[in-house]
Protein backbone atom coordinates (compact mmCIF):
# COMPACT_ATOMS: atom_id res chain seq x y z
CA UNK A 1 19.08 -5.00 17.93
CA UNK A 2 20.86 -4.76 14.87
CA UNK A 3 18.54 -4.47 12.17
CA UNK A 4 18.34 -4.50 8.34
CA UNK A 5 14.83 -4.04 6.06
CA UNK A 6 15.83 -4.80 2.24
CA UNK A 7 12.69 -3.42 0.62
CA UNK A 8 12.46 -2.58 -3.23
CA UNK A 9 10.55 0.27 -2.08
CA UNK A 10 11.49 3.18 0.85
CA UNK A 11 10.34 7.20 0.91
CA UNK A 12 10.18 9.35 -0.80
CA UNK A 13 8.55 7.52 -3.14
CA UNK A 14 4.33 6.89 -1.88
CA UNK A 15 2.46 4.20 -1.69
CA UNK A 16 1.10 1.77 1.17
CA UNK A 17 4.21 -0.24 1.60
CA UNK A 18 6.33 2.95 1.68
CA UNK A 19 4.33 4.49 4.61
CA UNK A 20 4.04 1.34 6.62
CA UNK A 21 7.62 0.50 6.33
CA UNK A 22 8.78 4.60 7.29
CA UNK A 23 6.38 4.15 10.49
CA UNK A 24 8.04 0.54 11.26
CA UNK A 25 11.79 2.38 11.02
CA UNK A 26 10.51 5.12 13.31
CA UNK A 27 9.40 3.21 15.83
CA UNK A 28 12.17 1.07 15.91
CA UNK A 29 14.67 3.56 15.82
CA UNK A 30 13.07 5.88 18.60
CA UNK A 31 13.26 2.47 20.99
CA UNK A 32 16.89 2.84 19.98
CA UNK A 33 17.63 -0.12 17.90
CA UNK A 34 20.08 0.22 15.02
CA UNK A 35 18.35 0.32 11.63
CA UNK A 36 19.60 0.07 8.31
CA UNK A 37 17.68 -0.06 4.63
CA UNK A 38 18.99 -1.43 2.02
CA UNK A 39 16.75 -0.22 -0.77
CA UNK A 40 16.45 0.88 -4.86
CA UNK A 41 16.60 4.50 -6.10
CA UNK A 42 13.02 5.69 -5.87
CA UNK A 43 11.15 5.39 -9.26
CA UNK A 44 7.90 4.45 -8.09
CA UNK A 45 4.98 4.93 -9.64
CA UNK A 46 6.36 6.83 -12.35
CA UNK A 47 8.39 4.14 -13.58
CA UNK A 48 11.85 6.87 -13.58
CA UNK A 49 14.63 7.36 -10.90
CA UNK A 50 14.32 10.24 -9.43
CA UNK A 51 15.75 13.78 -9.93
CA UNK A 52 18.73 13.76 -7.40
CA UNK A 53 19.09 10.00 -7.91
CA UNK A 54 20.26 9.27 -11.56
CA UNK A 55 23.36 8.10 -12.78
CA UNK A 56 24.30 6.12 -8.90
CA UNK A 57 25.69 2.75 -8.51
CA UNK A 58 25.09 3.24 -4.48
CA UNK A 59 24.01 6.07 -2.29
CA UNK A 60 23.75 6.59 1.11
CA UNK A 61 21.70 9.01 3.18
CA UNK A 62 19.98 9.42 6.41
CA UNK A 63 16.31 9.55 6.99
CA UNK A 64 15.51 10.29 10.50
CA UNK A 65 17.76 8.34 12.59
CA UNK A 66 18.09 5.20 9.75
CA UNK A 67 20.81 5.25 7.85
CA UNK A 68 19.15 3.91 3.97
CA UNK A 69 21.73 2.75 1.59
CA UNK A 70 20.30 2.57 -1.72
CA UNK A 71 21.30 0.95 -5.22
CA UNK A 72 20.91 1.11 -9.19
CA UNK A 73 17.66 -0.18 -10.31
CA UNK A 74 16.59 -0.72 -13.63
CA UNK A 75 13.74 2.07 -14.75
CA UNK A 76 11.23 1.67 -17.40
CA UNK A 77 7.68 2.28 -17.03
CA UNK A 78 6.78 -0.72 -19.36
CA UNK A 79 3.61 -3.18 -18.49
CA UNK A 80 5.99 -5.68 -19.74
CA UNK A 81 6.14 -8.84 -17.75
CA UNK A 82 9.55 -9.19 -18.83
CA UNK A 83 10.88 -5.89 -18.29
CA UNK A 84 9.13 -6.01 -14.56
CA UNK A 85 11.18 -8.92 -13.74
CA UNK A 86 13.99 -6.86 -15.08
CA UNK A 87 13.12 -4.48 -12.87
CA UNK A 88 12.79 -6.97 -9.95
CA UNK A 89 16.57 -8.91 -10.41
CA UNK A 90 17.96 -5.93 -11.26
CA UNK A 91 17.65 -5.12 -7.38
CA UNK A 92 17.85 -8.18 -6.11
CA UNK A 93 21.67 -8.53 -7.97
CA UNK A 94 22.36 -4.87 -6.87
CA UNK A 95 21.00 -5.41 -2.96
CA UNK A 96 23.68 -8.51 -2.88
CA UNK A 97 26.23 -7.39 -3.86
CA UNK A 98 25.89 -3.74 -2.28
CA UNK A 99 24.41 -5.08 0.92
CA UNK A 100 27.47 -7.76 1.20
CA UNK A 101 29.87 -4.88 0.70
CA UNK A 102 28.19 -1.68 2.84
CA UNK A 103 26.46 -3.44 4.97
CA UNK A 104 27.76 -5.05 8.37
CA UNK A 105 26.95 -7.59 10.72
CA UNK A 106 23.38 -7.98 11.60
CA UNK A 107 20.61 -9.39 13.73
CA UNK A 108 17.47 -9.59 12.24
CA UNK A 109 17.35 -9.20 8.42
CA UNK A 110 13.74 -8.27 7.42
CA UNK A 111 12.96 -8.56 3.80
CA UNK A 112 9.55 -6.98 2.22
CA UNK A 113 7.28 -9.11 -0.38
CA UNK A 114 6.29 -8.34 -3.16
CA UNK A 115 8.48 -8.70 -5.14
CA UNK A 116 8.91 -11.84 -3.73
CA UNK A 117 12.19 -12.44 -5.79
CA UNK A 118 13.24 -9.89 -3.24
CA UNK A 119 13.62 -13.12 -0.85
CA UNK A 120 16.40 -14.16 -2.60
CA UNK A 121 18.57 -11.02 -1.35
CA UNK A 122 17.07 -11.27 2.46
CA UNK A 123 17.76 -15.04 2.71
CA UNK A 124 21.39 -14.69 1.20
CA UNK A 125 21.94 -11.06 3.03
CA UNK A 126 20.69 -12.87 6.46
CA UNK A 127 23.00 -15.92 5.97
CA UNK A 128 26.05 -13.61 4.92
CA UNK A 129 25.52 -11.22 7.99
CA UNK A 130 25.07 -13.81 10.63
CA UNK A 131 21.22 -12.55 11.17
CA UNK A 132 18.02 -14.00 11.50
CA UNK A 133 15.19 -14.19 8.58
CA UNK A 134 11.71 -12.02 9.25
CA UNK A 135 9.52 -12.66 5.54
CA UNK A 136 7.03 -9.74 5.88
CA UNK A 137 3.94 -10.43 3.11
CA UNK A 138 1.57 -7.50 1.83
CA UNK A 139 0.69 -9.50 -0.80
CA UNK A 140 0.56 -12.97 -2.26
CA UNK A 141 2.72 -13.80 -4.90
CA UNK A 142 2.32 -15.59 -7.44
CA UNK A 143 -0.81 -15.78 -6.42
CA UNK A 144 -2.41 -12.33 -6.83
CA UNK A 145 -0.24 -12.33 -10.37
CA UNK A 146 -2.03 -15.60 -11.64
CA UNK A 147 -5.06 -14.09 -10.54
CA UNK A 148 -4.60 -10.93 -12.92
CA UNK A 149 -3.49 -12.52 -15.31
CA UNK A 150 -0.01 -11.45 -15.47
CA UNK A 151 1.42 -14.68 -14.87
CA UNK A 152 0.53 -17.40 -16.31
CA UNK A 153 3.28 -20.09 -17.93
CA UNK A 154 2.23 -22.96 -15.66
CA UNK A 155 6.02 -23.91 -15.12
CA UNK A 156 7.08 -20.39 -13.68
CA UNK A 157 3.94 -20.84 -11.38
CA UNK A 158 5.08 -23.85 -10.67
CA UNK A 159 9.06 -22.36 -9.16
CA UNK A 160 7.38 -19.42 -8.06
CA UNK A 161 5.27 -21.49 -5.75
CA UNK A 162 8.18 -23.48 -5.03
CA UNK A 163 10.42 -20.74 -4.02
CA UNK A 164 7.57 -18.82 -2.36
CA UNK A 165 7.53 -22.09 0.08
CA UNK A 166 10.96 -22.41 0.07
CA UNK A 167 11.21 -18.86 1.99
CA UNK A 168 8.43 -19.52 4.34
CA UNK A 169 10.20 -22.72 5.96
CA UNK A 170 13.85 -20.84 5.64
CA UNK A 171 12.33 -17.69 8.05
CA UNK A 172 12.34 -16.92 10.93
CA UNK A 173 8.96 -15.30 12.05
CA UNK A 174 6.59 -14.50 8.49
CA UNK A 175 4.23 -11.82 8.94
CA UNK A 176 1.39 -10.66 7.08
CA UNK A 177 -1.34 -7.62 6.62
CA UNK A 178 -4.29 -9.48 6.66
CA UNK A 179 -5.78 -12.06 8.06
CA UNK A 180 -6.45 -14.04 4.77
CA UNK A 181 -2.44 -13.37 3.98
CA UNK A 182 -1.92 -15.39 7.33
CA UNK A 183 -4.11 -18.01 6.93
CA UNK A 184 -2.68 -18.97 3.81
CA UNK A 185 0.40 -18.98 4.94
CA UNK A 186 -0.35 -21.11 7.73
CA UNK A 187 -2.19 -23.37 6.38
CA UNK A 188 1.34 -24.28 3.81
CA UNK A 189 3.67 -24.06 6.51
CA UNK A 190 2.48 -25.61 9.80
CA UNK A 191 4.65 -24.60 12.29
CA UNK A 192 6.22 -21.84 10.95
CA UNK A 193 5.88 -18.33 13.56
CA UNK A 194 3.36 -16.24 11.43
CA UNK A 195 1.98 -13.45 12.70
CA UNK A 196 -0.73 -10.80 11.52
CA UNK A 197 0.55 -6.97 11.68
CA UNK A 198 -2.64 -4.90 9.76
CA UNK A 199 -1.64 -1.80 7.62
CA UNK A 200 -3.18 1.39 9.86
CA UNK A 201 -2.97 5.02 10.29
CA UNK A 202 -0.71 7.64 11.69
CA UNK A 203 -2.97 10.06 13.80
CA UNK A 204 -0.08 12.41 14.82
CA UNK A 205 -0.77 13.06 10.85
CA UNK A 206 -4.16 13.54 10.92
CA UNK A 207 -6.07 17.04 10.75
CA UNK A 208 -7.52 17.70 13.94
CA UNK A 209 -11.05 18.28 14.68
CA UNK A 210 -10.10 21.79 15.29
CA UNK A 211 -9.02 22.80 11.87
CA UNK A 212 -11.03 20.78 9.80
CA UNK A 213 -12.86 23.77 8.64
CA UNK A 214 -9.90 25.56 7.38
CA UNK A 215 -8.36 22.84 5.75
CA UNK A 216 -11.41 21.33 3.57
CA UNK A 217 -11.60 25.13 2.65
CA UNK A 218 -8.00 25.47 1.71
CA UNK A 219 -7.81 21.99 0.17
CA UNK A 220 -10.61 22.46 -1.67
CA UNK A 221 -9.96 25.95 -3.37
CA UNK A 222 -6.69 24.61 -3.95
CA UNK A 223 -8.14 22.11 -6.84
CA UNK A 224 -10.92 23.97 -8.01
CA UNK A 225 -13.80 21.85 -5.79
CA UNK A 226 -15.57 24.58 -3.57
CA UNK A 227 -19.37 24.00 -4.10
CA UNK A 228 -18.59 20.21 -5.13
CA UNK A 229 -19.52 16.78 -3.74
CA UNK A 230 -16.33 15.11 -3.87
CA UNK A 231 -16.20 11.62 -4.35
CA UNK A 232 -12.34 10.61 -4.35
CA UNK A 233 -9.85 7.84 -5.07
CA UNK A 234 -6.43 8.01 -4.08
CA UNK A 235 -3.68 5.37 -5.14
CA UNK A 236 -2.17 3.32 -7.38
CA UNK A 237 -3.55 3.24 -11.31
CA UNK A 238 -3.22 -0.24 -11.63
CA UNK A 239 -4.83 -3.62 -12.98
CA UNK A 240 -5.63 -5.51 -9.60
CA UNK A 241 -8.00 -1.96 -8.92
CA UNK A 242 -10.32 -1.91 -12.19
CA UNK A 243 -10.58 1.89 -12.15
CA UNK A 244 -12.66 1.84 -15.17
CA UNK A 245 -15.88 0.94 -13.05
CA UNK A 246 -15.44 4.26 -11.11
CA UNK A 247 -15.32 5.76 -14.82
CA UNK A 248 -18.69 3.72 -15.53
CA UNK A 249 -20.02 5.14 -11.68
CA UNK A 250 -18.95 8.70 -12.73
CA UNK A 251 -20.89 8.73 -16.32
CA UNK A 252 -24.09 7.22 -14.00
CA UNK A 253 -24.17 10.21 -11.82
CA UNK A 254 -23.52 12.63 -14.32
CA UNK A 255 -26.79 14.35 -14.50
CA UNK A 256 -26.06 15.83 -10.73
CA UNK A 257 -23.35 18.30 -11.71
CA UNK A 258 -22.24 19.60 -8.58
CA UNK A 259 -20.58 15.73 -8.00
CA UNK A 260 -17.12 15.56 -8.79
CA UNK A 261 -14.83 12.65 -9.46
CA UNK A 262 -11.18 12.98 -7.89
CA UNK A 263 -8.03 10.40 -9.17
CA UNK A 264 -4.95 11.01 -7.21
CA UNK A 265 -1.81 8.92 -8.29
CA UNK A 266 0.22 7.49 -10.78
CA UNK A 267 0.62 3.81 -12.43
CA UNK A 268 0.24 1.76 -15.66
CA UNK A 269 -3.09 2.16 -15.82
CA UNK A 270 -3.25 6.13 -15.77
CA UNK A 271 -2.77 7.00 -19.46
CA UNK A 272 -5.37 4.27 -20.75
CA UNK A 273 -8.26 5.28 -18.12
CA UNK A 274 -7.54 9.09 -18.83
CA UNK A 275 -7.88 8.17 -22.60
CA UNK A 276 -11.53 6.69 -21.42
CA UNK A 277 -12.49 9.58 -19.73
CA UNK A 278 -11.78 12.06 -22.55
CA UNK A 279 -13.54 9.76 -25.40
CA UNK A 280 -16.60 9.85 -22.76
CA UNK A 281 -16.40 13.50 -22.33
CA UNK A 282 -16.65 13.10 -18.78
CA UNK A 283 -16.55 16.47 -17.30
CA UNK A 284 -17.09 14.88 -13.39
CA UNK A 285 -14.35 13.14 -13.20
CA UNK A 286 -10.54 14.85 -12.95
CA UNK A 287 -7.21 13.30 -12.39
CA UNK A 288 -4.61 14.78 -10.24
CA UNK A 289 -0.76 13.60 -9.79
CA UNK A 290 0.60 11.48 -6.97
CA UNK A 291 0.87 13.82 -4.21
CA UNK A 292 3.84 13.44 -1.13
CA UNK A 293 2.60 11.61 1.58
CA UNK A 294 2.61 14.55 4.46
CA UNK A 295 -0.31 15.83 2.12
CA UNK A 296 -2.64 13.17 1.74
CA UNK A 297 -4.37 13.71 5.40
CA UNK A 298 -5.27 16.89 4.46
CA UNK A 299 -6.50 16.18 0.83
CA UNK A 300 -8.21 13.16 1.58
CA UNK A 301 -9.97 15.37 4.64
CA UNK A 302 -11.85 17.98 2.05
CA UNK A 303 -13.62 14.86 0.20
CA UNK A 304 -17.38 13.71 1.03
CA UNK A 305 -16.65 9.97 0.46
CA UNK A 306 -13.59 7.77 -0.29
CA UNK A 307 -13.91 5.08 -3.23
CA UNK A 308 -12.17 1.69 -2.75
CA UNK A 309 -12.55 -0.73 -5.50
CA UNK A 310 -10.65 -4.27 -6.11
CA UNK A 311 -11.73 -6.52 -9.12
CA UNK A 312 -13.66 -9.28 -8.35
CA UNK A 313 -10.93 -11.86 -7.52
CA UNK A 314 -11.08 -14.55 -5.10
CA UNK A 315 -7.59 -13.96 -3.87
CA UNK A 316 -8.63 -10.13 -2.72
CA UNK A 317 -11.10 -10.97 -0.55
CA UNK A 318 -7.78 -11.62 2.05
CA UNK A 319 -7.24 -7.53 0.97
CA UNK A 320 -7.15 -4.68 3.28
CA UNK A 321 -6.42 -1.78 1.07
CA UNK A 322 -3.97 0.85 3.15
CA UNK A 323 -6.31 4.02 1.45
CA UNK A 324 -9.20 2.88 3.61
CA UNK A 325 -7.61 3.26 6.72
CA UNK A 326 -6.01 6.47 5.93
CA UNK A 327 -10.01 7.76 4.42
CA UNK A 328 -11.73 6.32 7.49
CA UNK A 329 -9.01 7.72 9.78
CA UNK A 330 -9.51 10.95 8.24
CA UNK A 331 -13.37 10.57 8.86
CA UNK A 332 -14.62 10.40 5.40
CA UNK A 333 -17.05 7.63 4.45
CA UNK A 334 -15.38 4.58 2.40
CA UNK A 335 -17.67 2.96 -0.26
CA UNK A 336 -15.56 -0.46 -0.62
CA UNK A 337 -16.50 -2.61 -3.95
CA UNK A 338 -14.35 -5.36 -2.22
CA UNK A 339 -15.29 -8.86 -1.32
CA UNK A 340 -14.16 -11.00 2.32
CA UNK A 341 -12.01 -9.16 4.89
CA UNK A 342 -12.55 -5.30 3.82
CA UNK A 343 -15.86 -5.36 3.91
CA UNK A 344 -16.31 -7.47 7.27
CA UNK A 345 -14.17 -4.40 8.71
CA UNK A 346 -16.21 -2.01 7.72
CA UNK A 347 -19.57 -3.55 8.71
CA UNK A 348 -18.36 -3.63 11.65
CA UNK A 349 -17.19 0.15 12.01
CA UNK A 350 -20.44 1.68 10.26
CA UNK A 351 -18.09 3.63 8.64
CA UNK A 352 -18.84 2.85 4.98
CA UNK A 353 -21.01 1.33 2.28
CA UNK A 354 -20.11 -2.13 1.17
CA UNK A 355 -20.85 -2.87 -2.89
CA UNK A 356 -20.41 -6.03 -5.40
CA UNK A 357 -17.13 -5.49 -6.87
CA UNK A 358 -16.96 -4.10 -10.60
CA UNK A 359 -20.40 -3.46 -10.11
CA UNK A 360 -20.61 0.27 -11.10
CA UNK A 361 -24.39 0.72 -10.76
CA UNK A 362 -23.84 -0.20 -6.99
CA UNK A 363 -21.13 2.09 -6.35
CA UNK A 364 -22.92 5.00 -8.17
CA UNK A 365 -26.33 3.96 -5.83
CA UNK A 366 -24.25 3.92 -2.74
CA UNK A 367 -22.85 7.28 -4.03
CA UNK A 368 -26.43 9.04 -4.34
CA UNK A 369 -27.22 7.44 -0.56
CA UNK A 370 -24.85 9.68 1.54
CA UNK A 371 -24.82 12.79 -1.47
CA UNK A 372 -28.55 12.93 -0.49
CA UNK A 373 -28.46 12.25 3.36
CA UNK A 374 -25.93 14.71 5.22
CA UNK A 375 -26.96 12.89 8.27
CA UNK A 376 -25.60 9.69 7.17
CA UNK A 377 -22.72 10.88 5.79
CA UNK A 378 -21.64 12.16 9.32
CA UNK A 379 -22.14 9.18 10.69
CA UNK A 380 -20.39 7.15 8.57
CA UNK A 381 -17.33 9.44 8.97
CA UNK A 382 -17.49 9.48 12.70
CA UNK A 383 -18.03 5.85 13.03
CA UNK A 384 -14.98 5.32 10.41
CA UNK A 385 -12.48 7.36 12.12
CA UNK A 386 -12.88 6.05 15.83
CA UNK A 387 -13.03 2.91 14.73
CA UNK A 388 -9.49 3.46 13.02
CA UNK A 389 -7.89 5.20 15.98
CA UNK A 390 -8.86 2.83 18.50
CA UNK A 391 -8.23 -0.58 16.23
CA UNK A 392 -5.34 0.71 13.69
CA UNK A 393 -3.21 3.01 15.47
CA UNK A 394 0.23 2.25 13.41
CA UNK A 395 2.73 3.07 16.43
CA UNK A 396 0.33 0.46 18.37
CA UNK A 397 0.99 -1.92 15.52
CA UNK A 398 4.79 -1.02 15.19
CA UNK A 399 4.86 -1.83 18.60
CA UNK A 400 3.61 -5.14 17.89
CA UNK A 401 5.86 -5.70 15.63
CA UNK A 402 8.96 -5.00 17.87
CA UNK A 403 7.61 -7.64 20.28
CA UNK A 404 7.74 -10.15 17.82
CA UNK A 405 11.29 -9.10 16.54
CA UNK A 406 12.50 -9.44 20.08
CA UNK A 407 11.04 -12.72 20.83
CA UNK A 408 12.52 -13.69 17.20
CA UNK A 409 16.27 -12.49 18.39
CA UNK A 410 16.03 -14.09 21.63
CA UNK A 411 14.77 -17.57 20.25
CA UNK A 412 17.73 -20.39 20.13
């Protein structure tokens, strides 16, 4: 097949989406299919393109056996509402008319949401090159924006929603990462092919069992943490998280001074929660800088227990957070302050704690349980990474998602 992924988001930027998108291309591309991405100049988290990338119209490039065409994006690393929809159209104009010009015939035409407004170029793209329509959603929108708060002029809801439905009954096949992404969906669109494709892990990435030893030592004398329990968060800096309750968990524990908070990442959120920590004189907790992909197995391997937090939101408990598979599959404990579909999945992998979200004395309790009980803490991570491998291998999902491409391109 003859396929196209127009995604606002590719490597080498990092981030959930990024990684499950570069396994999806691999896949498909090793089972010889012809794949193309049409995709912005990396900026993200920082909110700037790239050294190596300024000053482009259009670029193209090769990344494994995919050939990535990418286009000018506007840059700013504002919180604006407005200049983030600046950000969005400016892609969505600049994937149009770059994908109508560079870009040839095609079969399937798979388009990534959010940004939804990113529909606009797969629909148009899809009609232009003859293709069929695959919506894939890792998030709902407007929804999740309406639920933060970002969005809220009741008439924009209002053509957001409409559009948003407007795609749905326009695609193809729609698929989703979670369960409660699916059911919504299906429950607007009877009739419409949706199907569930989970975010997972990569084991060929993972340390194995074998070098463990060498690379929690390594890891850990890299960033200063040798005789510390390390209780880590790695990801985006952003609103839908509410970081600041891992600040309030931090200043809890903060009479046992071998624990040690770890931030990895980047986002709009970073400078404000940084501020926090140095008016609290919080000498536990340490932020580091988004770090490439190919490392994070490792680093997330030399912590004692992974944090994943979501604010208390009814449209998160659909949420399966990509940094708790790649913590459990790395065999570290996940405490998850998330409500609904997370923390079903990890009661049933005993591999984590399961908290109240933005409930900070919870998260610093469930902290204290496995610093005090190296027993427990084992079995957590044990329990977490099998469970991972055997239930969320990504080239078993990738798989999955060929299947359905195939039965989407041979469909009348």
């Amino acid at each position: 097949m003859r396929i196209l992924l127009v995604t606002q988001y590719f490597p080498p930027e990092t981030g959930a989406a990024q990684n499950r998108l570069w396994s999806w291309v691999e896949s498909l591309t090793q089972a010889g299919h012809d794949v193309r991405v049409l995709t912005g100049m990396p900026k993200y988290p920082q909110g700037e393109i790239f050294d190596g990338y300024k000053d482009h119209l259009f670029l193209e490039e090769r990344q494994g056996n995919a050939r990535v065409v990418r286009t000018w994006v506007y840059a700013t690393k504002s919180k604006s509402f407005v200049k983030r929809l600046l950000v969005y159209f400016s892609f969505v104009f600049s994937s149009i008319f770059i994908g109508a010009w560079k870009i040839g015939k095609q079969d399937i035409v798979i388009a990534e949401s959010p940004p939804l407004f990113l529909g606009i170029s797969g629909f148009l793209l899809s009609r232009l090159k003859g293709a069929k329509l695959v919506l894939n959603i890792s998030d709902l929108w407007p929804a999740s924006a309406v639920a933060l708060g970002i969005l809220r002029n009741k008439a924009l809801i209002k053509a957001s929603i409409s559009f948003e439905e407007f795609l749905y009954r326009k695609s193809h096949l729609i698929t989703g990462q979670t369960k409660g992404i699916v059911e919504n969906i299906r429950s607007r669109c009877a009739g419409r092919p949706v199907a569930l494709i989970p975010n997972g892990v990569s084991l060929d990435t993972l340390v194995p069992a074998a070098k463990l030893g060498e690379v929690r030592q390594r890891v850990r004398g890299e960033f200063d943490l040798n005789g510390h329990f390390v209780v880590g968060y790695a990801g985006l800096h952003g609103m839908a998280q509410g970081l600041e309750t891992i600040l309030k968990a931090a200043e809890i524990v903060s009479g046992y001074s071998d624990i040690v908070f770890v931030l990895f990442g980047d986002g709009p959120e970073k400078p404000r929660l940084m501020r926090i920590a140095v008016q609290a004189n919080a000498a536990n907790v340490r932020f580091y800088s988004t770090q490439p992909a190919s490392r994070m197995p490792q680093i997330l391997a030399a912590w004692d227990v992974s944090l994943v937090p979501l604010r208390r939101q009814e449209i998160f408990k659909g949420a399966l957070p990509s940094k708790m598979f790649e913590a459990m599959g790395a065999g570290v404990p996940v405490i998850v302050s998330i409500e609904g579909e997370a923390k079903t999945l990890v009661q049933e992998s005993h591999g984590g704690i399961c908290v109240a979200p933005e409930d900070p004395q919870a998260i610093a309790e469930a902290i204290l349980q496995v610093y005090r009980d190296l027993k427990l803490r084992r079995s957590l991570g044990e329990n977490a990474q099998r469970y991972v491998r055997t239930q969320y291998n990504r080239t078993t999902l990738a798989n999955a998602f060929e299947e359905h491409l195939r039965t989407v391109h041979s469909s009348a």
